[in-house]
Protein backbone atom coordinates (compact mmCIF):
# COMPACT_ATOMS: atom_id res chain seq x y z
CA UNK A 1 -94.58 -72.31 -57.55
CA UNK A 2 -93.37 -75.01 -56.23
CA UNK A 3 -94.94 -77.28 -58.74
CA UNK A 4 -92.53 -76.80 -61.26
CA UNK A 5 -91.23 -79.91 -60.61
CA UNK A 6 -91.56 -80.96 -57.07
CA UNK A 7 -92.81 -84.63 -57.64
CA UNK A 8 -91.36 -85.32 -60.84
CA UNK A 9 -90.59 -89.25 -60.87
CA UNK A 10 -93.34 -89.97 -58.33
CA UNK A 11 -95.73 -88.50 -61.26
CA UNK A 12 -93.92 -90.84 -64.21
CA UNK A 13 -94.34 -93.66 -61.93
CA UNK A 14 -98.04 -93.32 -60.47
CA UNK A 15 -99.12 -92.73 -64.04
CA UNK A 16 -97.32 -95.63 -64.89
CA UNK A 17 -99.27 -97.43 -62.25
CA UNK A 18 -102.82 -95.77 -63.26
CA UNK A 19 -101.94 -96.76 -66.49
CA UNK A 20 -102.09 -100.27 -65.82
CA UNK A 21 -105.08 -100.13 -63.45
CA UNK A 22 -106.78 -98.68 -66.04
CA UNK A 23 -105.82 -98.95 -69.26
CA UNK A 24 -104.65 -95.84 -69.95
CA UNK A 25 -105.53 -92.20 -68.86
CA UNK A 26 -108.22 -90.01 -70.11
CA UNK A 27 -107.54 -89.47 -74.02
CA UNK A 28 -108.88 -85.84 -74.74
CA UNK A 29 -107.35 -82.72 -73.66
CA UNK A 30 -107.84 -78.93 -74.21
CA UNK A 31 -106.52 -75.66 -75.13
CA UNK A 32 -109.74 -73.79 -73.52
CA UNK A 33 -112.63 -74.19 -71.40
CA UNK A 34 -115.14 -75.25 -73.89
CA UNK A 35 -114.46 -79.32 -73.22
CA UNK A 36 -114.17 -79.31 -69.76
CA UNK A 37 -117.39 -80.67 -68.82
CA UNK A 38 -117.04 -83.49 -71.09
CA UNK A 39 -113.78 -84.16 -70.08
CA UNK A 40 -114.98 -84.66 -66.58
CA UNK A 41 -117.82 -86.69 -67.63
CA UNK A 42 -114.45 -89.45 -69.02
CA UNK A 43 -112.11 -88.91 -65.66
CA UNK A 44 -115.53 -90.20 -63.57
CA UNK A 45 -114.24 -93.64 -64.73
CA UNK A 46 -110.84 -92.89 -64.23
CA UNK A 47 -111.36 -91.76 -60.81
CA UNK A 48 -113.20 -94.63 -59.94
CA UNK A 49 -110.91 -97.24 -61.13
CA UNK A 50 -108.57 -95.59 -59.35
CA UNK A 51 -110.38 -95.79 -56.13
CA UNK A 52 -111.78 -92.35 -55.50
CA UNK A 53 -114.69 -92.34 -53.15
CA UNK A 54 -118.14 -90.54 -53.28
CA UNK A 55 -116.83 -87.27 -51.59
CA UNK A 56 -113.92 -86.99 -53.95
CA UNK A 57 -116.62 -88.00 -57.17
CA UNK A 58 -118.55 -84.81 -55.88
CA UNK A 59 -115.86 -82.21 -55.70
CA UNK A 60 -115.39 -83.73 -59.20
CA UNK A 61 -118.44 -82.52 -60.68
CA UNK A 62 -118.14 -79.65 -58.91
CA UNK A 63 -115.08 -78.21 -60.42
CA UNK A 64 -114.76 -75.44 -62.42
CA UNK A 65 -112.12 -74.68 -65.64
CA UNK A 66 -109.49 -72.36 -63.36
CA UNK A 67 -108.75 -69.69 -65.98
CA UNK A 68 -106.06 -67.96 -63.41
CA UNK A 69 -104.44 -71.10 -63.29
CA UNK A 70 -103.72 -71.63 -66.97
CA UNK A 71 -102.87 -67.49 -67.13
CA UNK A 72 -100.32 -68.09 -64.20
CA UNK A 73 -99.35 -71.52 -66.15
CA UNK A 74 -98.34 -69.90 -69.11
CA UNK A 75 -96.30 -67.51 -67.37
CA UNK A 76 -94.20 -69.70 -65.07
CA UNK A 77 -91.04 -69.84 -66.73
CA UNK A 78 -90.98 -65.97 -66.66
CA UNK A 79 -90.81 -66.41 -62.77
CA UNK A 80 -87.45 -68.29 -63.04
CA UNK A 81 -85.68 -66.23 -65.81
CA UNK A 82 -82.54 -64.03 -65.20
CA UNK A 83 -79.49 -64.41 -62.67
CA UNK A 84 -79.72 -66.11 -59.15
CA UNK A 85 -79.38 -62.95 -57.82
CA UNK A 86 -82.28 -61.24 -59.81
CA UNK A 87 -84.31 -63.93 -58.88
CA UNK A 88 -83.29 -63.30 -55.03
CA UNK A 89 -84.23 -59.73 -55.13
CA UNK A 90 -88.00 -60.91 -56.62
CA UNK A 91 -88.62 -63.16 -53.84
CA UNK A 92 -87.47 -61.14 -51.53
CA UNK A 93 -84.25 -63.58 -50.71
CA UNK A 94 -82.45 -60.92 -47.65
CA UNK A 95 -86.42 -60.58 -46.02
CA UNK A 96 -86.61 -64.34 -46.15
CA UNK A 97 -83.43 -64.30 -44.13
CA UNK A 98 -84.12 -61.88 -42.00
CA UNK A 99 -87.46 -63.41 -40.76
CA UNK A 100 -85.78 -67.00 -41.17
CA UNK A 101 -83.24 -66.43 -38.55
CA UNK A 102 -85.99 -64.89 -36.01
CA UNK A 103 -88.90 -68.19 -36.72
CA UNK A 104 -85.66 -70.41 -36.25
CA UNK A 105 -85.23 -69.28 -32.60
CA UNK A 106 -88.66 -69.01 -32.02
CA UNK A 107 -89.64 -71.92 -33.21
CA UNK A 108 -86.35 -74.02 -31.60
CA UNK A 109 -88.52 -76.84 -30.57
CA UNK A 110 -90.15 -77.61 -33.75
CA UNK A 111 -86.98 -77.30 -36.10
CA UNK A 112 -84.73 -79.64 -33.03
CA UNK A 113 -87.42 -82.32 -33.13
CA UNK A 114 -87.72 -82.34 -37.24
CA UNK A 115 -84.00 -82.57 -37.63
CA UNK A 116 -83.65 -85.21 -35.15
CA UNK A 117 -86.62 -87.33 -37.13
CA UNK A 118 -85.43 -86.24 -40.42
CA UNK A 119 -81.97 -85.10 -40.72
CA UNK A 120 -82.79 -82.27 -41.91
CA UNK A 121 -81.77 -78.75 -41.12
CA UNK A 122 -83.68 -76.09 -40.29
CA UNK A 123 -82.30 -73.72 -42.79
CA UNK A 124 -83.33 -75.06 -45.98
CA UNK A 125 -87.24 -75.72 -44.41
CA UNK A 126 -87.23 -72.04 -43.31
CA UNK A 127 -85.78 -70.96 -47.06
CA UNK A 128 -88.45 -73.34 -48.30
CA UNK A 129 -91.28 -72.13 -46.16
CA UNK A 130 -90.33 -68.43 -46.86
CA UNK A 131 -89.89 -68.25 -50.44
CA UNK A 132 -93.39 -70.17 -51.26
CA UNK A 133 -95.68 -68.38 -49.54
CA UNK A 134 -93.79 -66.00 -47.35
CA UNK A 135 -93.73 -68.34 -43.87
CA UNK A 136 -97.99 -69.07 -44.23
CA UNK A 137 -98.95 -65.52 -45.46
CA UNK A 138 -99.67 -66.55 -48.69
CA UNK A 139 -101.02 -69.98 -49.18
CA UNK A 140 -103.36 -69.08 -52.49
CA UNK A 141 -106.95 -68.47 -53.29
CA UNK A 142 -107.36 -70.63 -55.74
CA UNK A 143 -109.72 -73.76 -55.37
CA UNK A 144 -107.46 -76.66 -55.26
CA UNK A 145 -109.70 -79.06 -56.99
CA UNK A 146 -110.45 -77.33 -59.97
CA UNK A 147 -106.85 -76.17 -60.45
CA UNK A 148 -105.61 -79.75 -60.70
CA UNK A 149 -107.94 -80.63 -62.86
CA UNK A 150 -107.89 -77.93 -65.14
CA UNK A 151 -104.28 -78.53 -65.47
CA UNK A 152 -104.58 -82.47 -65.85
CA UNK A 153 -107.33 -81.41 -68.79
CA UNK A 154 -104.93 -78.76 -69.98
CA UNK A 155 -103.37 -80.19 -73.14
CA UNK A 156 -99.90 -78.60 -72.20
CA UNK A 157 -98.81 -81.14 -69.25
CA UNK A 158 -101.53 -83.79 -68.46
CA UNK A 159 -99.61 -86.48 -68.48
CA UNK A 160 -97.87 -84.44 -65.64
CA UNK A 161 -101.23 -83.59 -63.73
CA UNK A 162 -103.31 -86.58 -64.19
CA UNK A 163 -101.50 -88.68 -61.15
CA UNK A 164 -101.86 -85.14 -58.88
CA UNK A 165 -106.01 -84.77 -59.96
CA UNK A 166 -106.49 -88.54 -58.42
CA UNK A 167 -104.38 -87.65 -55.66
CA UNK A 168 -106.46 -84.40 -54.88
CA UNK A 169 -110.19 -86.83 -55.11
CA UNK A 170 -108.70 -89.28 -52.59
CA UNK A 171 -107.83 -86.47 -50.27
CA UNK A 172 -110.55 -85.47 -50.32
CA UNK A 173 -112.36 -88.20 -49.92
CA UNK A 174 -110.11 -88.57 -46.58
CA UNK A 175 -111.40 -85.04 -45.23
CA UNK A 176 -107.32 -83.50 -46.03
CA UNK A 177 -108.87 -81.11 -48.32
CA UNK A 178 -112.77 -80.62 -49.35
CA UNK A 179 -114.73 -79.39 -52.37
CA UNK A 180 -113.44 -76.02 -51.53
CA UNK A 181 -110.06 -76.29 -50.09
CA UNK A 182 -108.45 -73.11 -51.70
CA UNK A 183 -104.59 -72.57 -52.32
CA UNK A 184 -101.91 -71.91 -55.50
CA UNK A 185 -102.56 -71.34 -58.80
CA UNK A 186 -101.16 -74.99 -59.86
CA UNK A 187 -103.47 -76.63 -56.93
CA UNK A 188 -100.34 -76.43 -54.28
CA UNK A 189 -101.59 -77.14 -51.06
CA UNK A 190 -100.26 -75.64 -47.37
CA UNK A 191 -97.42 -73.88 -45.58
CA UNK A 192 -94.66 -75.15 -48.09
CA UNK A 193 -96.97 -76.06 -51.46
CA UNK A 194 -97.30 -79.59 -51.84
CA UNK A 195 -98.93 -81.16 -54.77
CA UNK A 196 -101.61 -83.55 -54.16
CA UNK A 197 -99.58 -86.47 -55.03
CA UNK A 198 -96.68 -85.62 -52.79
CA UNK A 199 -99.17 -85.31 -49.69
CA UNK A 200 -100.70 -88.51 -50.62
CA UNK A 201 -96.54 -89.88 -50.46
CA UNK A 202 -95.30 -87.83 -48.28
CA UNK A 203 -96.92 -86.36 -46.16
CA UNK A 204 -96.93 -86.96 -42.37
CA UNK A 205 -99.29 -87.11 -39.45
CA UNK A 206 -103.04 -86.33 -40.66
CA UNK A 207 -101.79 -84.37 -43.66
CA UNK A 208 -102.97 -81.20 -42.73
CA UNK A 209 -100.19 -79.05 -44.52
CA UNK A 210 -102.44 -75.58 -43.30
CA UNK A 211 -100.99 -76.78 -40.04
CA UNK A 212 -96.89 -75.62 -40.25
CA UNK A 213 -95.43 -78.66 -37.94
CA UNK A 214 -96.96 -80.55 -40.48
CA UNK A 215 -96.01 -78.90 -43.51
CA UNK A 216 -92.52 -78.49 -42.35
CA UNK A 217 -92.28 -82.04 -41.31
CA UNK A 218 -93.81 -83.17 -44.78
CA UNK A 219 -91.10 -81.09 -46.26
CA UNK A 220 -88.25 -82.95 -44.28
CA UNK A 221 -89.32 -85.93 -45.23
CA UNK A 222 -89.78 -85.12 -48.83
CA UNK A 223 -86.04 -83.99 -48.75
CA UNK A 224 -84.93 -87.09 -46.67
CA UNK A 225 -86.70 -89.21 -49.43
CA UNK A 226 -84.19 -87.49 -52.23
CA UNK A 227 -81.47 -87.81 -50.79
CA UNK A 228 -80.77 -85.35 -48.15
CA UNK A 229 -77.93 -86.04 -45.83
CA UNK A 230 -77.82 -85.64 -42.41
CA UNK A 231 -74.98 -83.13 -41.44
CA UNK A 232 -74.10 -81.79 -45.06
CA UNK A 233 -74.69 -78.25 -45.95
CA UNK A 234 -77.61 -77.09 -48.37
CA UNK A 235 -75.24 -76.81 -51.12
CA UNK A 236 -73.49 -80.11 -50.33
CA UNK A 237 -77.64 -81.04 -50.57
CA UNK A 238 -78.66 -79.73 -54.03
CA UNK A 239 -79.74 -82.97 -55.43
CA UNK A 240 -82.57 -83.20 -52.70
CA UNK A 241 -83.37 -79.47 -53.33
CA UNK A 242 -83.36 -80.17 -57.11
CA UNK A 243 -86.39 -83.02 -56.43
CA UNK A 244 -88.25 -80.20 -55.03
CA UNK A 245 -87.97 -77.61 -57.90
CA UNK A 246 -85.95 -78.25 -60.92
CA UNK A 247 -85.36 -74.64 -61.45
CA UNK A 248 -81.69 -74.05 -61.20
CA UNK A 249 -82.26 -70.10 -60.31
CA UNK A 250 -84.49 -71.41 -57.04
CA UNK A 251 -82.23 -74.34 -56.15
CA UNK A 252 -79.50 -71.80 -55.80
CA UNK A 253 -81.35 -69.19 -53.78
CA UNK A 254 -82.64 -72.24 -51.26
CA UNK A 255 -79.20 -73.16 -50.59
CA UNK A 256 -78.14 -69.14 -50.10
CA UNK A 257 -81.08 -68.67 -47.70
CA UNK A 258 -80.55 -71.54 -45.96
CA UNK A 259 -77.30 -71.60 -45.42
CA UNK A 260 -77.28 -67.83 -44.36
CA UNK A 261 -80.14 -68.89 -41.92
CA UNK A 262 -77.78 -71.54 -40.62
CA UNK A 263 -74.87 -69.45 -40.17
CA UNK A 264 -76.74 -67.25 -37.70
């Protein structure tokens, strides 16, 4: 669920830019299904202006309306609700930990290397990791494609979507995800649930986020890019944890988990 508002300004300003590349961005919407093919038929343009290839124009016109993504879409804020504590007991917050503190020795290598690249602690990548899809258990079953563009379609948050749909063509016109790439209801991709956009901007090595060095080192350098500082505690570090979810319930339990990892 990371999507809830993980990419935020980079959204406002690549539709900003699409805007002026083309114009503006595809005028209809809908509430159901029953305009998504012609919808599709307009964003062939769009994609193209914006650059998307021949692979990406395919998975295009083969993309379905994800009905499980707009039934988990109208439920999200339901997922957030209550105390900080509640919300810890969902997730599973004191598993989390538990398994946190054990991948953080194991793993010793990977987390040493990403701080000393990225500043940032392991903590807050394992809390990250952990609560979206239980450390790579999880990563979703729904087809990426179709997801985004069901949701850039959607008439509740297109505007929010559309920069994320042309993001999810070019990758896969790159070979980082393909017609059938599966993961999260809201088109998430990988270990830590990146939006297309954000992999597109910040994402690191060959983008891969099924791989977990990459996803985790995407994940630092998402957080380095808002703000996180080197050193400083996760709740010293809530600005760069509020760019990845603007949920104040899951900003809160990050900086619990991680700092309990941490203090191991």
């Amino acid at each position: 669920m990371a999507f809830f508002a993980k990419g935020r300004i980079f959204a406002a300003a690549l539709v900003a830019v699409l805007a002026l590349a083309t114009g503006a961005q595809a005028a209809s919407c809908g509430k159901n299904g029953a305009g998504f093919e012609a919808w599709k038929q307009e964003f062939v343009g769009e994609a193209q202006a914006n650059g998307v290839g021949s692979k990406g124009l395919a998975a295009l016109a083969g993309a379905t309306y994800a009905t499980k993504t707009i039934s988990v879409d109208r439920a999200i804020h339901k997922a957030f609700s209550g105390s900080v504590e509640e919300f810890m007991k969902r997730r599973g917050g004191a598993a989390i930990i538990s398994k946190g503190r054990s991948l953080k020795k194991s793993n010793a290598a990977l987390f040493n290397k990403i701080e000393a690249t990225y500043g940032v602690s392991p903590g807050v990548l394992l809390a990250i990791w952990g609560m979206e899809t239980g450390f790579g258990s999880s990563l979703g079953k729904q087809n990426t494609v179709s997801a985004i563009l069901t949701l850039a379609y959607d008439c509740r948050r297109p505007g929010f979507f559309y920069p994320h749909a042309i993001a999810a063509l070019k990758l896969v016109d790159r070979g980082a995800l393909s017609a059938s790439s599966v993961g999260a209801a809201h088109g998430e991709i990988g270990h830590t649930q990146f939006l297309p956009g954000n992999v597109l901007q910040y994402g690191v090595g060959n983008g891969n986020l099924r791989d977990k060095a990459t996803a985790l080192a995407s994940t630092a350098n998402f957080l380095k890019a808002h703000g996180w500082q080197a050193g400083a505690s996760a709740s010293a570090n809530m600005g760069a944890i509020a760019g990845w979810n603007s949920a104040s319930v899951y900003q809160q339990a990050i900086a619990r988990i991680a700092t309990a990892i941490d203090g191991d």
